[in-house]
N, C-alpha and C. Protein backbone atom coordinates (compact mmCIF):
# COMPACT_ATOMS: atom_id res chain seq x y z
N UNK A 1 28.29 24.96 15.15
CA UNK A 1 27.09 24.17 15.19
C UNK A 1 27.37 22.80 14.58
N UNK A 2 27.07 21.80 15.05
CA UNK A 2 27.33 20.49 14.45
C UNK A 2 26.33 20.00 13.45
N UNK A 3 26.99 19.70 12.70
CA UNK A 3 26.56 18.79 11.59
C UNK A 3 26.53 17.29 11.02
N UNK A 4 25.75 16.98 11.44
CA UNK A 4 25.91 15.55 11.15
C UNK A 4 25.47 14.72 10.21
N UNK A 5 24.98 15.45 9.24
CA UNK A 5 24.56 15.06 7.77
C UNK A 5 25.96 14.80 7.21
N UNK A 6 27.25 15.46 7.85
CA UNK A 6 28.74 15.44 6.85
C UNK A 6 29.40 14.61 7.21
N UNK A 7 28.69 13.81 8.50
CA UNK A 7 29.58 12.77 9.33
C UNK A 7 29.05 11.24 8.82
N UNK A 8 28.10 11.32 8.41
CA UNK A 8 27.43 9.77 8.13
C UNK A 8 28.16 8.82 7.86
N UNK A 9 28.57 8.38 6.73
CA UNK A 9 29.66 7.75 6.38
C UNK A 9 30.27 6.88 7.13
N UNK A 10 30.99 7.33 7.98
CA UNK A 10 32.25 7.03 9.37
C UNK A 10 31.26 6.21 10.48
N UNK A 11 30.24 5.84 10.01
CA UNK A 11 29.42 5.21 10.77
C UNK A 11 28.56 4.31 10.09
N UNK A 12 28.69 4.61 8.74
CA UNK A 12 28.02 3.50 8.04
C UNK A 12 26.75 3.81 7.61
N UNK A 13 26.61 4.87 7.58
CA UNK A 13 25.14 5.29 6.72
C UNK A 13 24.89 6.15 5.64
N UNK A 14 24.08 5.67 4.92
CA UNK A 14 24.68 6.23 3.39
C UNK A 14 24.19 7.90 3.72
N UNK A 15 25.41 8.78 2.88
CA UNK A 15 25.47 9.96 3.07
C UNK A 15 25.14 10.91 1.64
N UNK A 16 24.14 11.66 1.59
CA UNK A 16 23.84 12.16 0.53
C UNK A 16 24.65 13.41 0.17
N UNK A 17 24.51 14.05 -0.68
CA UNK A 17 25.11 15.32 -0.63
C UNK A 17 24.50 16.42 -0.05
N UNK A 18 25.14 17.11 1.30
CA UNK A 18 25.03 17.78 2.42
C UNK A 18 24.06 19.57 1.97
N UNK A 19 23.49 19.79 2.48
CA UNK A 19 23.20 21.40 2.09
C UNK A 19 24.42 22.41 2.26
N UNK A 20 23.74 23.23 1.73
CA UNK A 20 25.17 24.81 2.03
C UNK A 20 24.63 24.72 3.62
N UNK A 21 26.14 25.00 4.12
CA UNK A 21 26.12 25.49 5.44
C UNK A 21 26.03 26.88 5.63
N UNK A 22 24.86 27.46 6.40
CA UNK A 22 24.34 28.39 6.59
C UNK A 22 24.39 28.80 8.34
N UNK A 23 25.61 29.58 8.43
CA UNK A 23 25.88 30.17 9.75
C UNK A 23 25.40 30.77 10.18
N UNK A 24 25.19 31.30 11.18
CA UNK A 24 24.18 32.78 11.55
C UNK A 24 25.97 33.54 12.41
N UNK A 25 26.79 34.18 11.60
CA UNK A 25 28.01 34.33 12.08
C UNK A 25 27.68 35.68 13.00
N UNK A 26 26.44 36.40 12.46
CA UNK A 26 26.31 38.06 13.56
C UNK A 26 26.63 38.13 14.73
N UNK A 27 25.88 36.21 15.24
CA UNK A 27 26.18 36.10 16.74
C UNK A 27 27.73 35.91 17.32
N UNK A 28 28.66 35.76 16.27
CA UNK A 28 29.70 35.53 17.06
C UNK A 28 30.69 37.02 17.05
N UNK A 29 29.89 37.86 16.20
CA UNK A 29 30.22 39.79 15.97
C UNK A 29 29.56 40.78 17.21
N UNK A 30 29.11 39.93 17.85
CA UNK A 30 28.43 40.96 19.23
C UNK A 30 28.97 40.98 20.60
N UNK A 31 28.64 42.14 20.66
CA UNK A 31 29.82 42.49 22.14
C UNK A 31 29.03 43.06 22.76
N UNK A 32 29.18 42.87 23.95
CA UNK A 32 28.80 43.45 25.14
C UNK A 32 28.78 45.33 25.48
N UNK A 33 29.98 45.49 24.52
CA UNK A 33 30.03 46.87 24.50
C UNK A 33 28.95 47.99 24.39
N UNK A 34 28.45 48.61 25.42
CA UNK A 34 27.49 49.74 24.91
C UNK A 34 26.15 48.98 25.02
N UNK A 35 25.89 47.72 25.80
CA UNK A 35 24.58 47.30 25.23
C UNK A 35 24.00 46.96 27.14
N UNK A 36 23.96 47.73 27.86
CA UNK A 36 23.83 47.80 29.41
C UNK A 36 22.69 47.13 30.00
N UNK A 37 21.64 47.66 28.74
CA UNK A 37 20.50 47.15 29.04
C UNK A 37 19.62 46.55 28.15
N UNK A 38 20.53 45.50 26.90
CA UNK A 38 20.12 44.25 26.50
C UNK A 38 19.58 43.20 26.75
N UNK A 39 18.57 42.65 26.42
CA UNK A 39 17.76 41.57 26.88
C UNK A 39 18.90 40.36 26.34
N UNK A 40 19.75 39.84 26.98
CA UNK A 40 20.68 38.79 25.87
C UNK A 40 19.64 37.52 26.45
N UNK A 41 19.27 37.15 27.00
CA UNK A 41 18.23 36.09 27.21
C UNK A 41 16.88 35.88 25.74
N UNK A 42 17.08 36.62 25.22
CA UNK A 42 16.06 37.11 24.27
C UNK A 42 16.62 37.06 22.82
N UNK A 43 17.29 37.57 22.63
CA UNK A 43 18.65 37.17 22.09
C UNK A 43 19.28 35.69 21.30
N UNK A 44 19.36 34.90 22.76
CA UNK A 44 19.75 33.49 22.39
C UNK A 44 18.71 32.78 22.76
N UNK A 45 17.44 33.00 22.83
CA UNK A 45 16.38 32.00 22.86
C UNK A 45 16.73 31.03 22.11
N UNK A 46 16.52 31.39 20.56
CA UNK A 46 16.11 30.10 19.66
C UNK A 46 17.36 28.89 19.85
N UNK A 47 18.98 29.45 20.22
CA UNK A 47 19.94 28.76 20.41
C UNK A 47 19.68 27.88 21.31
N UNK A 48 18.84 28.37 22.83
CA UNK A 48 18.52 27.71 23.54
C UNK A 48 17.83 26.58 23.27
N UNK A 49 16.78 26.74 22.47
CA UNK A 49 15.61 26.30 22.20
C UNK A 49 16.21 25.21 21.27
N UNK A 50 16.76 25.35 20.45
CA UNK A 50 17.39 24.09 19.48
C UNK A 50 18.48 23.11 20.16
N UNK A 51 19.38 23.54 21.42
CA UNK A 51 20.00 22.88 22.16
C UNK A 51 18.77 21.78 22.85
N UNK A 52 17.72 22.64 23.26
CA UNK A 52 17.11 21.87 23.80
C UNK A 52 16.23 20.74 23.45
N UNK A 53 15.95 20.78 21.74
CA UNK A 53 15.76 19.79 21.17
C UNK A 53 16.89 19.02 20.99
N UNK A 54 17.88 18.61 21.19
CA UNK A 54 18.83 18.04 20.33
C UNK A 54 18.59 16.78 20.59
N UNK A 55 17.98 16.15 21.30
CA UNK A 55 17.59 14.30 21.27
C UNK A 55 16.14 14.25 20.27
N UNK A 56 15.88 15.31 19.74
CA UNK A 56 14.89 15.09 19.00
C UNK A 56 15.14 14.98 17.09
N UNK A 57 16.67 15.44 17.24
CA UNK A 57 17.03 15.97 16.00
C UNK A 57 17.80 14.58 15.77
N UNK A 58 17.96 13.20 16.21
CA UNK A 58 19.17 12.39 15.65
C UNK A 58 18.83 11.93 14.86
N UNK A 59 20.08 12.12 14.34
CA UNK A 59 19.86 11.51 13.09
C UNK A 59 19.82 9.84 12.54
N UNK A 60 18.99 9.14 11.55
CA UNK A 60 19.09 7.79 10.98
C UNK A 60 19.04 8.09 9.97
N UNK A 61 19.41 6.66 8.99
CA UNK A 61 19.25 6.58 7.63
C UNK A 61 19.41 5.22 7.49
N UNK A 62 19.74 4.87 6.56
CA UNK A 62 19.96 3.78 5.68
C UNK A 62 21.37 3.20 5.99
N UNK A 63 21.84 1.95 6.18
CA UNK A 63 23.00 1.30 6.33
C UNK A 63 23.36 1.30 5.27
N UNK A 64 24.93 1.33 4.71
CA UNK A 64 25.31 1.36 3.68
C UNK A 64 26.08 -0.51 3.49
């Protein structure tokens, strides 16, 4: 997942000190195995759903 609170800097905007990065790693522990009739659409909604904000999320700040 990108982060761009850790990138500021390299662009010239003052960069504060970043939060803990907080993964959701379960999703990258799931397998297909045994799961026939999983809703995976259901699943990765919210992933969807935050991809699909992503021109809403850019980031500004302050010029350094």
């Amino acid at each position: 997942m990108h982060r761009p609170e850790r990138c500021l800097r390299q662009f010239g905007i003052r960069q504060g000190i970043p939060p803990h990065p907080s993964r959701d790693d379960k999703i990258h522990q799931l397998t297909r195995q045994g799961r026939n009739n999983f809703d995976w659409a259901t699943l990765h909604r919210p992933f969807v759903d935050m991809w699909n904000e992503r021109y809403n999320l850019v980031v500004n700040g302050e010029q350094t």
